[in-house]
N, C-alpha and C. Protein backbone atom coordinates (compact mmCIF):
# COMPACT_ATOMS: atom_id res chain seq x y z
N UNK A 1 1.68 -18.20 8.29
CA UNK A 1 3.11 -18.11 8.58
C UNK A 1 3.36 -18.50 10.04
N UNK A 2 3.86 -19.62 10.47
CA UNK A 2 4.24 -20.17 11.75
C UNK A 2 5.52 -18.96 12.17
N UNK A 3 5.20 -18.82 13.64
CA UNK A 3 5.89 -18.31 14.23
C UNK A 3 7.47 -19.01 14.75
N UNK A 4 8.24 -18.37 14.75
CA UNK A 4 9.74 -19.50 15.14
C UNK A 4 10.18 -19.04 16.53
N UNK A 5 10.29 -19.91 17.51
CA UNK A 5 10.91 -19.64 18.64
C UNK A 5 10.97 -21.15 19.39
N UNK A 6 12.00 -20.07 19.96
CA UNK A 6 12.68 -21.20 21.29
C UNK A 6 12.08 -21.34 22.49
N UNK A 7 11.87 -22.28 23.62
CA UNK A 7 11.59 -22.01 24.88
C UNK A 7 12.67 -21.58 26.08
N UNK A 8 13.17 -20.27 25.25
CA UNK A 8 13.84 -19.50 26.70
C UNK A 8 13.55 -17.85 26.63
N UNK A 9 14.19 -17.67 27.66
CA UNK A 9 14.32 -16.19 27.63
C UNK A 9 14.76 -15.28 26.70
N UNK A 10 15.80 -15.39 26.04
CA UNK A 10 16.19 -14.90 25.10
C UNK A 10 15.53 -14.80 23.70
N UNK A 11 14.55 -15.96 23.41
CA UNK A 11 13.76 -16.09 22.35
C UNK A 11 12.16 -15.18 22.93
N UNK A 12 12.27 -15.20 24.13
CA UNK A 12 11.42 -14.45 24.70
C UNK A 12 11.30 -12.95 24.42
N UNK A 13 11.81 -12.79 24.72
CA UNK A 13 12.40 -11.38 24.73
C UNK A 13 12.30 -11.16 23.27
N UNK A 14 12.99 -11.40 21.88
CA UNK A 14 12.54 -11.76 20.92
C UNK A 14 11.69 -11.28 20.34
N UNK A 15 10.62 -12.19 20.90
CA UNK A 15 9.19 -12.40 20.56
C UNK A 15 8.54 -11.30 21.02
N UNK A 16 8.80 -10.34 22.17
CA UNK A 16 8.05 -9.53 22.80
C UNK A 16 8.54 -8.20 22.00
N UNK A 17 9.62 -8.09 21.56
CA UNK A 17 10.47 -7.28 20.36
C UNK A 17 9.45 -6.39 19.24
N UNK A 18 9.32 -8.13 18.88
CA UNK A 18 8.92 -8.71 17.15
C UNK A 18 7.50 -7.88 17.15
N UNK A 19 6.50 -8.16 18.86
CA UNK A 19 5.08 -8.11 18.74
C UNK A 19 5.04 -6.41 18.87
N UNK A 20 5.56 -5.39 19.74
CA UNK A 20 5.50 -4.71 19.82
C UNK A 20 5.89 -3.30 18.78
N UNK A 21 6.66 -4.00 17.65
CA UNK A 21 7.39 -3.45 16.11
C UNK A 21 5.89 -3.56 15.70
N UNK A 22 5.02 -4.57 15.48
CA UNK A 22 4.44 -4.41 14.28
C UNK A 22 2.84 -3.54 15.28
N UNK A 23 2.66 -4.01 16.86
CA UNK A 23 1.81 -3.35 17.33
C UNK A 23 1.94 -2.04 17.18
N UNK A 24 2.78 -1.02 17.15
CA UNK A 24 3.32 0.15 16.63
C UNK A 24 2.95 0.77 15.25
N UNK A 25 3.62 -0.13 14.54
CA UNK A 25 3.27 0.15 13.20
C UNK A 25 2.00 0.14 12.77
N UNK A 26 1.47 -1.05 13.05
CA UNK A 26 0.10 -0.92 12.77
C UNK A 26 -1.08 -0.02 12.18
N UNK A 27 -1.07 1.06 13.39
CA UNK A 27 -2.01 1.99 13.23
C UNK A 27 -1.47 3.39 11.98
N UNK A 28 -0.01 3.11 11.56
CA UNK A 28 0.22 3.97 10.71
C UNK A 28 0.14 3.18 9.32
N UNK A 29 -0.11 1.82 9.26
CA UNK A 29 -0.24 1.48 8.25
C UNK A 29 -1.44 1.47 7.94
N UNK A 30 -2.80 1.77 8.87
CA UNK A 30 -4.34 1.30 8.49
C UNK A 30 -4.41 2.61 7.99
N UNK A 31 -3.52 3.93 8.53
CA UNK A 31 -3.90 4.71 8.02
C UNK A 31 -3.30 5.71 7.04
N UNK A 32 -2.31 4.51 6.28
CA UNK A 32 -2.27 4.59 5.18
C UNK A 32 -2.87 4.00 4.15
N UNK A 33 -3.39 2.79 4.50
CA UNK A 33 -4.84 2.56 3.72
C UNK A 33 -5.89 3.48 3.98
N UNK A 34 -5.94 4.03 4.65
CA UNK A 34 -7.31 4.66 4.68
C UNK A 34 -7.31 5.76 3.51
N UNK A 35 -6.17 6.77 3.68
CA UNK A 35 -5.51 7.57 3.13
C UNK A 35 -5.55 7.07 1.33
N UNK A 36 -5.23 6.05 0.86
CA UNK A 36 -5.10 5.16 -0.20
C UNK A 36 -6.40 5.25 -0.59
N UNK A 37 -7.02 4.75 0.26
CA UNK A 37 -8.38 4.04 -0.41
C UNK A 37 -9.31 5.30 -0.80
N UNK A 38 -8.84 6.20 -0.26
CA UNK A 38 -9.83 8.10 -0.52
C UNK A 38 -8.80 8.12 -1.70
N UNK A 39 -7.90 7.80 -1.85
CA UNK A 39 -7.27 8.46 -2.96
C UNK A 39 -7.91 7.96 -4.10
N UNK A 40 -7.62 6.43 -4.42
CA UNK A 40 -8.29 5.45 -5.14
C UNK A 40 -9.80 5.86 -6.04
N UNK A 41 -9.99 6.38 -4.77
CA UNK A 41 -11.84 6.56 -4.77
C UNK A 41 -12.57 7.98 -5.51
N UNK A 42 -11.31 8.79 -4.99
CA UNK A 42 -11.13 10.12 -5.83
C UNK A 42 -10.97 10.22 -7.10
N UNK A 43 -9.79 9.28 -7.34
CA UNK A 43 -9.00 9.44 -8.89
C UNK A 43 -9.98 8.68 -9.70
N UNK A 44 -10.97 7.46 -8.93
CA UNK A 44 -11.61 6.81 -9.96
C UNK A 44 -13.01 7.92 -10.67
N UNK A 45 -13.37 8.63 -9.63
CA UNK A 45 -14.07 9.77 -9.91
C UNK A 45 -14.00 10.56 -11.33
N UNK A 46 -12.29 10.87 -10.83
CA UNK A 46 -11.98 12.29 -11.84
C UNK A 46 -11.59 11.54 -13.28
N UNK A 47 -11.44 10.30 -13.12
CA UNK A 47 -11.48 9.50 -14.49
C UNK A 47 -12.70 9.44 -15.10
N UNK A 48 -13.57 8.92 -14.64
CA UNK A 48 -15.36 8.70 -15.18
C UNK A 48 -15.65 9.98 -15.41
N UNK A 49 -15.16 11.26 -14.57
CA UNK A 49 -15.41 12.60 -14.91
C UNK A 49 -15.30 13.52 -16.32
N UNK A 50 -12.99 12.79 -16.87
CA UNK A 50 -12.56 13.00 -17.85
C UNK A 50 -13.17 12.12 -19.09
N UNK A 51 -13.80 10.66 -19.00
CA UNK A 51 -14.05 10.14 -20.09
C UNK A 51 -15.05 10.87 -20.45
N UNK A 52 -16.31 11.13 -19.41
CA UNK A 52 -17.35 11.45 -19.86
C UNK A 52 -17.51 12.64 -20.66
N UNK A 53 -16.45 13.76 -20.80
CA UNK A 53 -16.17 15.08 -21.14
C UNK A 53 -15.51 14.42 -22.16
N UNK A 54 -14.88 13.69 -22.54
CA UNK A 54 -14.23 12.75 -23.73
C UNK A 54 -15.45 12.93 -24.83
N UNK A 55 -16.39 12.14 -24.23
CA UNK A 55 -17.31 11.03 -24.76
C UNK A 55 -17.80 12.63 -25.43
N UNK A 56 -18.38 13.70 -24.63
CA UNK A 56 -19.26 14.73 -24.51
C UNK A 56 -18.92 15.77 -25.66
N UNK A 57 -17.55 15.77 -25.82
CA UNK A 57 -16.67 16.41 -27.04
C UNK A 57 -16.84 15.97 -27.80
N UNK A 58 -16.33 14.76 -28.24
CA UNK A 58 -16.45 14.14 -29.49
C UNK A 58 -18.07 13.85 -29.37
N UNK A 59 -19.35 13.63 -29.10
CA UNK A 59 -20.72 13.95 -29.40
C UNK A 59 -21.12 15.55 -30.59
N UNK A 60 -20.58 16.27 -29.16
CA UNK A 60 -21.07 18.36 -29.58
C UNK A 60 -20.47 18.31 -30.46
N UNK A 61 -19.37 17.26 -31.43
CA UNK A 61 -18.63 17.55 -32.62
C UNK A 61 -19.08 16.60 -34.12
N UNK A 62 -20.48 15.94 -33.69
CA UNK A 62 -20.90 15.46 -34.08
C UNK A 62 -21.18 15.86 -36.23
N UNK A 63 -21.61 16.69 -35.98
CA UNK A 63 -21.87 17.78 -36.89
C UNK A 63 -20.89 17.64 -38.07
N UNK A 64 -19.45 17.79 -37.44
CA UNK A 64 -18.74 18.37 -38.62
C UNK A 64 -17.97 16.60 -38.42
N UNK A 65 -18.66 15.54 -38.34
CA UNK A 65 -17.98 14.18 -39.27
C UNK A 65 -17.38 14.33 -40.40
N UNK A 66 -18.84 14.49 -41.73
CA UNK A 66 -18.68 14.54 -42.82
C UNK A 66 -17.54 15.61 -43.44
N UNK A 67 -16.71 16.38 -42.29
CA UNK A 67 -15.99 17.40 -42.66
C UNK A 67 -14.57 17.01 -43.03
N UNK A 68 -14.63 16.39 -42.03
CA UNK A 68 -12.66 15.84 -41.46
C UNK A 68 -12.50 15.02 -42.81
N UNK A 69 -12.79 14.82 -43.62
CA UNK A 69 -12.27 13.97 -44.51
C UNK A 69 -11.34 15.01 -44.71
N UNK A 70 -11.95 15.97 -45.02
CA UNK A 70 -11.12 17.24 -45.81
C UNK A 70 -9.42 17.73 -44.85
N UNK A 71 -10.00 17.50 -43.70
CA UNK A 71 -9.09 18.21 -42.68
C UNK A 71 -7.56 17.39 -42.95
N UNK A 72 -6.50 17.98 -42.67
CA UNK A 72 -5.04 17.60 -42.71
C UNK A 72 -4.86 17.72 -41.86
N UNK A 73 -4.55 16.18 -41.09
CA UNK A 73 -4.25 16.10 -39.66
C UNK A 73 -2.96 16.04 -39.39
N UNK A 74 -1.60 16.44 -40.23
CA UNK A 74 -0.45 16.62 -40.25
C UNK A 74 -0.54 17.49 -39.52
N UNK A 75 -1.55 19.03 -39.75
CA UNK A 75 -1.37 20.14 -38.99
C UNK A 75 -1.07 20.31 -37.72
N UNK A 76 -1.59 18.85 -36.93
CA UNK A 76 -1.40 19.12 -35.34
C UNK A 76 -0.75 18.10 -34.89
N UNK A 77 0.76 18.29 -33.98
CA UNK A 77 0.89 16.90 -33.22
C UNK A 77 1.00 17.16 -32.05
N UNK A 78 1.44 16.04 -30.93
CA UNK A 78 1.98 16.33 -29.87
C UNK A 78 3.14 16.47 -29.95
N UNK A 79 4.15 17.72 -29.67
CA UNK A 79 5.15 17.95 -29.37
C UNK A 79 5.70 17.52 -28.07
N UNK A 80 5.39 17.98 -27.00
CA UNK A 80 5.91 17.39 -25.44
C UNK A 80 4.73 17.04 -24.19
N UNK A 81 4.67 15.94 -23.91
CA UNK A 81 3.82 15.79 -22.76
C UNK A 81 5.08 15.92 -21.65
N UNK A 82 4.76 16.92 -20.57
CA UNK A 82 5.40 17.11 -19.51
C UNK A 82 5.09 16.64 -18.15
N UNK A 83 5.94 15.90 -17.46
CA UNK A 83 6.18 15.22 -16.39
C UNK A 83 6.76 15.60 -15.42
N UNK A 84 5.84 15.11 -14.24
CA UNK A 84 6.63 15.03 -12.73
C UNK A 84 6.43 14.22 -11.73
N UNK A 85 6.59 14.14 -10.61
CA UNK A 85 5.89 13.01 -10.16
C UNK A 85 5.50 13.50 -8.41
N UNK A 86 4.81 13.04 -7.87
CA UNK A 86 4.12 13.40 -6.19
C UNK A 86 4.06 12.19 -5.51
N UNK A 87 4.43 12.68 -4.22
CA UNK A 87 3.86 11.16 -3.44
C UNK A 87 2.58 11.61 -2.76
N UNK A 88 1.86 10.58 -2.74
CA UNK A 88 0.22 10.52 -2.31
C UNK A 88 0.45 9.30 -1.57
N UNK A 89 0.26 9.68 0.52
CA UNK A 89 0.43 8.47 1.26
C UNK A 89 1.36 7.80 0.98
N UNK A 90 2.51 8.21 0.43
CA UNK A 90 3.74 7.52 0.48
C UNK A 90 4.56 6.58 -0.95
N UNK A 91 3.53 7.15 -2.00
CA UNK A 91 3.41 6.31 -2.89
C UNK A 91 3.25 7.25 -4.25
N UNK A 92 4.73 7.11 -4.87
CA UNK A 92 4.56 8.03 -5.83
C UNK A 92 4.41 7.49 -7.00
N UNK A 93 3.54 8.84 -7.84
CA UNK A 93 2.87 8.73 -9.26
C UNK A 93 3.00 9.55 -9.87
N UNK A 94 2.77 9.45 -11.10
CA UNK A 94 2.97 10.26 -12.29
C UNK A 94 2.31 11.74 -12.08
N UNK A 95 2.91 12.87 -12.41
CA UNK A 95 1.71 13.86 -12.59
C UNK A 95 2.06 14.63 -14.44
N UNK A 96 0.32 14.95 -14.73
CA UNK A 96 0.96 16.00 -16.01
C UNK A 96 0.88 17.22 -15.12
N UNK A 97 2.03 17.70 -16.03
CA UNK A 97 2.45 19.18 -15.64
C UNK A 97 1.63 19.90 -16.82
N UNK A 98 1.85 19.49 -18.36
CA UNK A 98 1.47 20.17 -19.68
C UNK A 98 1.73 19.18 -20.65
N UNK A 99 0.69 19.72 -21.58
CA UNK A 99 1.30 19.02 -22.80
C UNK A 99 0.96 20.28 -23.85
N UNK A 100 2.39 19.96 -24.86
CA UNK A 100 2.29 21.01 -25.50
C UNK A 100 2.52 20.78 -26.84
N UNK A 101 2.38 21.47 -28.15
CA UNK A 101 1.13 21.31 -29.32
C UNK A 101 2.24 21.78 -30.30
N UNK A 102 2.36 21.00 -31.16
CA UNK A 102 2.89 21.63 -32.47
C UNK A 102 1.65 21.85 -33.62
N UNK A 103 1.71 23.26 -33.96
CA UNK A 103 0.95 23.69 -35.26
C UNK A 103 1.11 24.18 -36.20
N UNK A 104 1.61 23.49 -37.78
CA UNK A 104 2.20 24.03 -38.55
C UNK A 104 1.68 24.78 -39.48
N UNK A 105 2.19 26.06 -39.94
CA UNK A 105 1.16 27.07 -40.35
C UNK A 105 0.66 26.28 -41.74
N UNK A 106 -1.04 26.92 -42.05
CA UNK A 106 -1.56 26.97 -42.81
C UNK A 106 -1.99 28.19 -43.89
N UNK A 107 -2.68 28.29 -44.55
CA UNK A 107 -3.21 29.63 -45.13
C UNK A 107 -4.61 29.29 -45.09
N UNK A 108 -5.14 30.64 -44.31
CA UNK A 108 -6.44 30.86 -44.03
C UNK A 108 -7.50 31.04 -45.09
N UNK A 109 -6.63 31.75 -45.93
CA UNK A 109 -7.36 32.20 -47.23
C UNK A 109 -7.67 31.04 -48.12
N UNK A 110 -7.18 29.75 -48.23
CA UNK A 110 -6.67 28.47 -48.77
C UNK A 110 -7.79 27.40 -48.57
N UNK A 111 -7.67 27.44 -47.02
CA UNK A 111 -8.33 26.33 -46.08
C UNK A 111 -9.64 26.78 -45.89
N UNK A 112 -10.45 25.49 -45.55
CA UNK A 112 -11.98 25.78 -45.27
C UNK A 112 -11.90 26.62 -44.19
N UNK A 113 -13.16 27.78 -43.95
CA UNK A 113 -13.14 28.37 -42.37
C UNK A 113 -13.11 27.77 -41.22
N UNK A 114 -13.49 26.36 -41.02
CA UNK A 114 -13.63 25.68 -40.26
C UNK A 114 -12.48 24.95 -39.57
N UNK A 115 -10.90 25.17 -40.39
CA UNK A 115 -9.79 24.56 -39.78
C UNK A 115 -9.47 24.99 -38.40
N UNK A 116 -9.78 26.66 -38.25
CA UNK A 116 -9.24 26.87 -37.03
C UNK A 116 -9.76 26.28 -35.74
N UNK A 117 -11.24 26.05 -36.24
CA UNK A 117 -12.25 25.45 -34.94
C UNK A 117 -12.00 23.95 -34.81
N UNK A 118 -11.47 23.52 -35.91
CA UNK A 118 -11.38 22.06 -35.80
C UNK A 118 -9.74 21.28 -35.51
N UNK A 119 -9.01 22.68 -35.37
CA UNK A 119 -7.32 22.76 -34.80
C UNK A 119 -7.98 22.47 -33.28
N UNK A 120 -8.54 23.83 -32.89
CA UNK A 120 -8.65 23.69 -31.21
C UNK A 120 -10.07 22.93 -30.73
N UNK A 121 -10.41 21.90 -31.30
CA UNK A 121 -11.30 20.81 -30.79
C UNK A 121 -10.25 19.69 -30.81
N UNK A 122 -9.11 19.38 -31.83
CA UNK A 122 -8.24 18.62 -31.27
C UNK A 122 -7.10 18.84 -30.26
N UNK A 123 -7.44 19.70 -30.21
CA UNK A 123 -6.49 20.37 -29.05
C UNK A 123 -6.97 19.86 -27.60
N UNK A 124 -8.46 20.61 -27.29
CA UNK A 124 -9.24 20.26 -26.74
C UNK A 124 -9.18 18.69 -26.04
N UNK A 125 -9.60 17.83 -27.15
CA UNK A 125 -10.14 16.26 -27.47
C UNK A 125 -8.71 15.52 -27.16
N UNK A 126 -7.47 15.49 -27.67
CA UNK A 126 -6.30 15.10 -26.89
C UNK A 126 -5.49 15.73 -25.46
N UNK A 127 -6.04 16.68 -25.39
CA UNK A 127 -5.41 17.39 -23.82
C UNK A 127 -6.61 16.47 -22.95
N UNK A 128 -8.03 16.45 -23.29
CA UNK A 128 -8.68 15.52 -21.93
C UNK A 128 -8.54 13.94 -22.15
N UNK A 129 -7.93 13.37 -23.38
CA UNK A 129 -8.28 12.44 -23.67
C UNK A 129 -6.26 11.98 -22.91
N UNK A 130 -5.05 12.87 -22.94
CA UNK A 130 -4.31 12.72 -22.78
C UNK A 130 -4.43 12.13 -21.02
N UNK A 131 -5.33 13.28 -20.87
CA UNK A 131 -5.23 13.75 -19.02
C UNK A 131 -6.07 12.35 -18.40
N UNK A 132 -6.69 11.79 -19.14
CA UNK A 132 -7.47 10.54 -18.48
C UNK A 132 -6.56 9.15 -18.67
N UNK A 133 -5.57 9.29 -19.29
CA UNK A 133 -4.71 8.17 -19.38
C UNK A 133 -3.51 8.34 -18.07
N UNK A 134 -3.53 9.41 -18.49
CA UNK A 134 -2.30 10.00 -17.31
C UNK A 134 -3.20 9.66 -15.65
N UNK A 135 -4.46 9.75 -15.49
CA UNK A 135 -5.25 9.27 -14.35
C UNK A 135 -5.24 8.33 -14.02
N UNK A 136 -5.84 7.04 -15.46
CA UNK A 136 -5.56 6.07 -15.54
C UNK A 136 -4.36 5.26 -14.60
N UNK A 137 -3.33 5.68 -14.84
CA UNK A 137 -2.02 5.29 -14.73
C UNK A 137 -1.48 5.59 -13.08
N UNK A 138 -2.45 6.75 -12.71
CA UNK A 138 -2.16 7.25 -11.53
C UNK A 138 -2.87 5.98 -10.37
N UNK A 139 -4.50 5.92 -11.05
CA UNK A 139 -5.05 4.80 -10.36
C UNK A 139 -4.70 3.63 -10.34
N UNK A 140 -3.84 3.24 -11.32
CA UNK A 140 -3.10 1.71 -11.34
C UNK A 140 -2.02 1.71 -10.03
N UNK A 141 -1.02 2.81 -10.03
CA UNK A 141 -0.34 3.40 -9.09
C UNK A 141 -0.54 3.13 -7.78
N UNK A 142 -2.07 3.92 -7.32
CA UNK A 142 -2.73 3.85 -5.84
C UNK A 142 -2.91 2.34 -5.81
N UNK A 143 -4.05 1.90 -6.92
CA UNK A 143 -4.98 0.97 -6.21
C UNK A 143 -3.68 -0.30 -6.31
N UNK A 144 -2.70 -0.55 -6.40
CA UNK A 144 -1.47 -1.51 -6.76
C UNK A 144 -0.91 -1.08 -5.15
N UNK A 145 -0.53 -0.37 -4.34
CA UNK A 145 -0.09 0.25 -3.42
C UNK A 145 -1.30 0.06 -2.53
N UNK A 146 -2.34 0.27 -2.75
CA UNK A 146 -3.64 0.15 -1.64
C UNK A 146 -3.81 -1.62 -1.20
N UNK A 147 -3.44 -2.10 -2.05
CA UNK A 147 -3.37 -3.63 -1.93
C UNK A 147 -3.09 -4.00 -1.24
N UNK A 148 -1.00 -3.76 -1.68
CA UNK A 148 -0.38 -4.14 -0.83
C UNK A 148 -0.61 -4.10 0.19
N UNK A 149 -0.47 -2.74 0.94
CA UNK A 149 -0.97 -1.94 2.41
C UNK A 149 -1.99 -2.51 3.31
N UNK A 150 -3.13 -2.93 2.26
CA UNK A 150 -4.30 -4.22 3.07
C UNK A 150 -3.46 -5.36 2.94
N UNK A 151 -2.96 -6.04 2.40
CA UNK A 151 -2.39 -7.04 2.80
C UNK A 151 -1.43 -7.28 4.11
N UNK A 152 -0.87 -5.95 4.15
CA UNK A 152 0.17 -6.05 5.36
C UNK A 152 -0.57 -5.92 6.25
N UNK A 153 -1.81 -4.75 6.37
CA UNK A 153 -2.73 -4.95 7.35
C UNK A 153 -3.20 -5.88 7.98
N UNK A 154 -3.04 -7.11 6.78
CA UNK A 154 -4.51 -8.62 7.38
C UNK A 154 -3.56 -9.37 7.76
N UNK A 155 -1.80 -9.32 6.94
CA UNK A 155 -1.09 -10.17 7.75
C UNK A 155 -0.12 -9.60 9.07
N UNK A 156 -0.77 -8.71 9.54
CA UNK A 156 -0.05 -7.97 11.00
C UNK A 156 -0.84 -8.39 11.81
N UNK A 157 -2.84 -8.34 11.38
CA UNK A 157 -3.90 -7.72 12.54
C UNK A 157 -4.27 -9.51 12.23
N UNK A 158 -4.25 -10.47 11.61
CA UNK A 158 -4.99 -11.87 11.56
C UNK A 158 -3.44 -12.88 11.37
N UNK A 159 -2.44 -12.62 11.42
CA UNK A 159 -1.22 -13.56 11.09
C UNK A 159 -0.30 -13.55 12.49
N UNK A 160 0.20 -12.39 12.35
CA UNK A 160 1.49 -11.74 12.76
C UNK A 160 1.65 -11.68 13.74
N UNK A 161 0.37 -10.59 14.62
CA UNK A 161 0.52 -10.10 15.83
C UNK A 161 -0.22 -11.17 16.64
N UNK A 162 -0.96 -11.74 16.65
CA UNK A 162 -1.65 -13.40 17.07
C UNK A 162 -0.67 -14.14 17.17
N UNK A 163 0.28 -14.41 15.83
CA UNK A 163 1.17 -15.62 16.26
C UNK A 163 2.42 -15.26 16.95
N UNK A 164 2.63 -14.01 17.40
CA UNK A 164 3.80 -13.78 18.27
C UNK A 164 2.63 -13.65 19.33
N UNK A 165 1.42 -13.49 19.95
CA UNK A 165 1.28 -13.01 21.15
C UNK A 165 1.29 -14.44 21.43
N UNK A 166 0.79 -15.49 20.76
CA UNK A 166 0.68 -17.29 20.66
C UNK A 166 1.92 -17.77 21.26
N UNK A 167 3.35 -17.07 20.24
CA UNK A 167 4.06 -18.11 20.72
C UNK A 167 4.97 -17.54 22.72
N UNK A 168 4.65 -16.17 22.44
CA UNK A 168 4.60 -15.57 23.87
C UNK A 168 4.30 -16.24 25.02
N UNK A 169 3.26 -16.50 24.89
CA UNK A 169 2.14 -17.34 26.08
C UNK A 169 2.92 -18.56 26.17
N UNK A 170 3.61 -19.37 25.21
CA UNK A 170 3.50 -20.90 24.98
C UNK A 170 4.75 -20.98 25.96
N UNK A 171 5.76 -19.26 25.89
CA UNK A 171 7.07 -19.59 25.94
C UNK A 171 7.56 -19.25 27.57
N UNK A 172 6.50 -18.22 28.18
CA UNK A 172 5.91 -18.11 29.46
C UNK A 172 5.35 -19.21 30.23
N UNK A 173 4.30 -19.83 29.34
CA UNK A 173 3.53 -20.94 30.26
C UNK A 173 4.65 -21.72 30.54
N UNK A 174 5.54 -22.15 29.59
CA UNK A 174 7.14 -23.46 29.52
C UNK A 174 7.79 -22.83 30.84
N UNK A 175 8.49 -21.80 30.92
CA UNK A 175 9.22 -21.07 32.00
C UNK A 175 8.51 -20.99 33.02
N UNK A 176 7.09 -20.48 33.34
CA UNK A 176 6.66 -20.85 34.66
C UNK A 176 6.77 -22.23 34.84
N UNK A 177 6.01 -23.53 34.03
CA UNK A 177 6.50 -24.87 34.65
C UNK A 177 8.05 -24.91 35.11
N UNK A 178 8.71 -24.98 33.97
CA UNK A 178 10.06 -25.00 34.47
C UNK A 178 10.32 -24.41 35.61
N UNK A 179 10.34 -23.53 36.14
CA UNK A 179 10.55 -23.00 37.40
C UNK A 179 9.91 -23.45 38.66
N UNK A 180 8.81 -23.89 38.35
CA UNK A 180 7.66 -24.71 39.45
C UNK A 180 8.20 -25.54 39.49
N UNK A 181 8.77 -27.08 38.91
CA UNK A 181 9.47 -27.70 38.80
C UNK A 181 10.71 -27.87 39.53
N UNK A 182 11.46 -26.89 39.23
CA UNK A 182 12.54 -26.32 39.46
C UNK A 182 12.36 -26.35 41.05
N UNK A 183 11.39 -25.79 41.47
CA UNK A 183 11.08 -25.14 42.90
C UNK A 183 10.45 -26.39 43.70
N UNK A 184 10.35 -27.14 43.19
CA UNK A 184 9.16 -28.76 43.51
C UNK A 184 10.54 -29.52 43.94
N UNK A 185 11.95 -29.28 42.81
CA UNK A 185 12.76 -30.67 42.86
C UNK A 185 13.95 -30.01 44.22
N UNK A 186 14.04 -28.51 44.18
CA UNK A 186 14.80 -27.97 45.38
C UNK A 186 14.30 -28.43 46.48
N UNK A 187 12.82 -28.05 47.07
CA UNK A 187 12.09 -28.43 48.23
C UNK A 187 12.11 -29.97 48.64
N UNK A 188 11.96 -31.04 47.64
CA UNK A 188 12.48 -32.23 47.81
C UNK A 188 14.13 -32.61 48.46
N UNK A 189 14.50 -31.83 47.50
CA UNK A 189 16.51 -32.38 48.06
C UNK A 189 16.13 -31.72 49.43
N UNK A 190 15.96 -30.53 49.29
CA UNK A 190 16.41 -29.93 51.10
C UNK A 190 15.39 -30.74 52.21
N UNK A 191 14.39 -31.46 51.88
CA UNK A 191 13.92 -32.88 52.64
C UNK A 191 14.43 -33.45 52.50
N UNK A 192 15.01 -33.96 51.54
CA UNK A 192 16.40 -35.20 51.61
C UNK A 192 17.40 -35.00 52.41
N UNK A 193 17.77 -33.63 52.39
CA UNK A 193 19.01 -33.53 53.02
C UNK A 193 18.53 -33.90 54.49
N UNK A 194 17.55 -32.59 54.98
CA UNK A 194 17.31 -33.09 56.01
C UNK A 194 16.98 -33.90 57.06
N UNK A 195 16.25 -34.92 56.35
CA UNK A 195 16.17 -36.35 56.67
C UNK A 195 17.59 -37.44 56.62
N UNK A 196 18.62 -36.84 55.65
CA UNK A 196 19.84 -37.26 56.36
C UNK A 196 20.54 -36.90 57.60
N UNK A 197 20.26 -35.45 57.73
CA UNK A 197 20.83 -34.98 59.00
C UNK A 197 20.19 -35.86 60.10
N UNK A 198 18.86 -35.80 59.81
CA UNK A 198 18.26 -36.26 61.20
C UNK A 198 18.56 -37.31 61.48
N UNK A 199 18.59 -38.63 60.24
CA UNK A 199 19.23 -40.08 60.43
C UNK A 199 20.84 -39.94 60.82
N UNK A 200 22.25 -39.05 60.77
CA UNK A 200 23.18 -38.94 61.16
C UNK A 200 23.25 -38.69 62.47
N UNK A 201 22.00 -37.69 62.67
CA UNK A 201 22.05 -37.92 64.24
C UNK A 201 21.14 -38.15 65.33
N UNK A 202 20.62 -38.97 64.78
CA UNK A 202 20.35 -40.46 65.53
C UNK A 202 21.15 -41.50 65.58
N UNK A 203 22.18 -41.49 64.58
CA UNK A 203 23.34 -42.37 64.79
C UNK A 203 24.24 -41.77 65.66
N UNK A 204 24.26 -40.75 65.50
CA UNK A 204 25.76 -40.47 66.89
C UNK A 204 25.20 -40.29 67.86
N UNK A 205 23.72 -40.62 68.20
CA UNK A 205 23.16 -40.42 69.66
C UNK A 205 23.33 -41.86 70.26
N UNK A 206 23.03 -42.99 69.18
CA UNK A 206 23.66 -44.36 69.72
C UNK A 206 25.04 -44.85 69.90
């Protein structure tokens, strides 16, 4: 991204504006990446954490496969997954609050013994299987936001703040010539002048 300026003061000034906004900012934006990137790093954790307890459930439930044919999975739905939301470093995401379970009665006396254990293993098996999507979604969140944040980083600390301190210098070095110049073509006339005086009077001395 080329920098835009003029060679005067006013574009000067400007420029010294522009550099000192983002020199400022800067250090609150690295450390909002920093902040990001622990988050990122966390949530990817507690995801690999929830699948694996996924994976680990449905294993220890191994047993009763041949069962569920039997089972009536009408009995259980999701009634309400509950929502809210947090900002983390500035950047808000989903949170579960609850999710909560519709169970429509059965008869015990009716049903195999095994319905009640195999009610609260799905209970179980969709509350972690719910909670890792809901993570999921959280880490799309951060690491989408952690991006950005490095990006603004690389174009402040390798773009931004370089090409205003660049066009700074260019617009300084111009104004000192100009003024040297300036100061070169004064010192000349006032020899001019004076070298007229002196030739005027040498004429009225003849």
């Amino acid at each position: 991204m080329a920098i835009k300026f003029q060679y005067n003061k006013t574009s000067l000034q400007q420029q010294e504006k522009q550099l000192k906004m983002r020199e400022r900012a800067l250090p609150t934006i690295k450390s909002k990446e920093s902040a990001l990137r622990m988050e990122v790093k966390k949530t990817k954790r507690e995801v690999e954490k929830l699948e694996e307890k996924l994976e680990e459930g449905i294993q220890s439930f191994q047993y009763m496969v041949a069962l569920w044919n039997e089972f009536d999975t009408s009995l259980i739905s999701v009634k309400d997954v509950r929502l809210s939301t947090k900002k983390i470093a500035g950047v808000i995401v989903p949170v579960l609050d609850g999710i909560d379970f519709e169970v429509k009665p059965f008869s015990l006396f009716n049903s195999p013994s095994w319905f009640s254990e195999g009610l609260n293993l799905l209970k179980v098996l969709a509350t972690t299987g719910i909670e890792a999507e809901f993570l999921g979604l959280k880490l799309e969140f951060l690491e989408h936001a952690r991006k950005k944040t490095t990006q603004k980083v690389n174009l402040f600390e390798k773009v931004q703040i370089p090409g205003y301190k660049d066009a700074i210098r260019k617009i300084k070095r111009y104004l000192e010539d100009e003024e040297s110049l300036s100061k070169a073509a004064q010192k000349i006339m006032r020899a001019n002048i004076e070298l007229r005086h002196e030739k005027l009077k040498a004429i009225d001395l003849v």
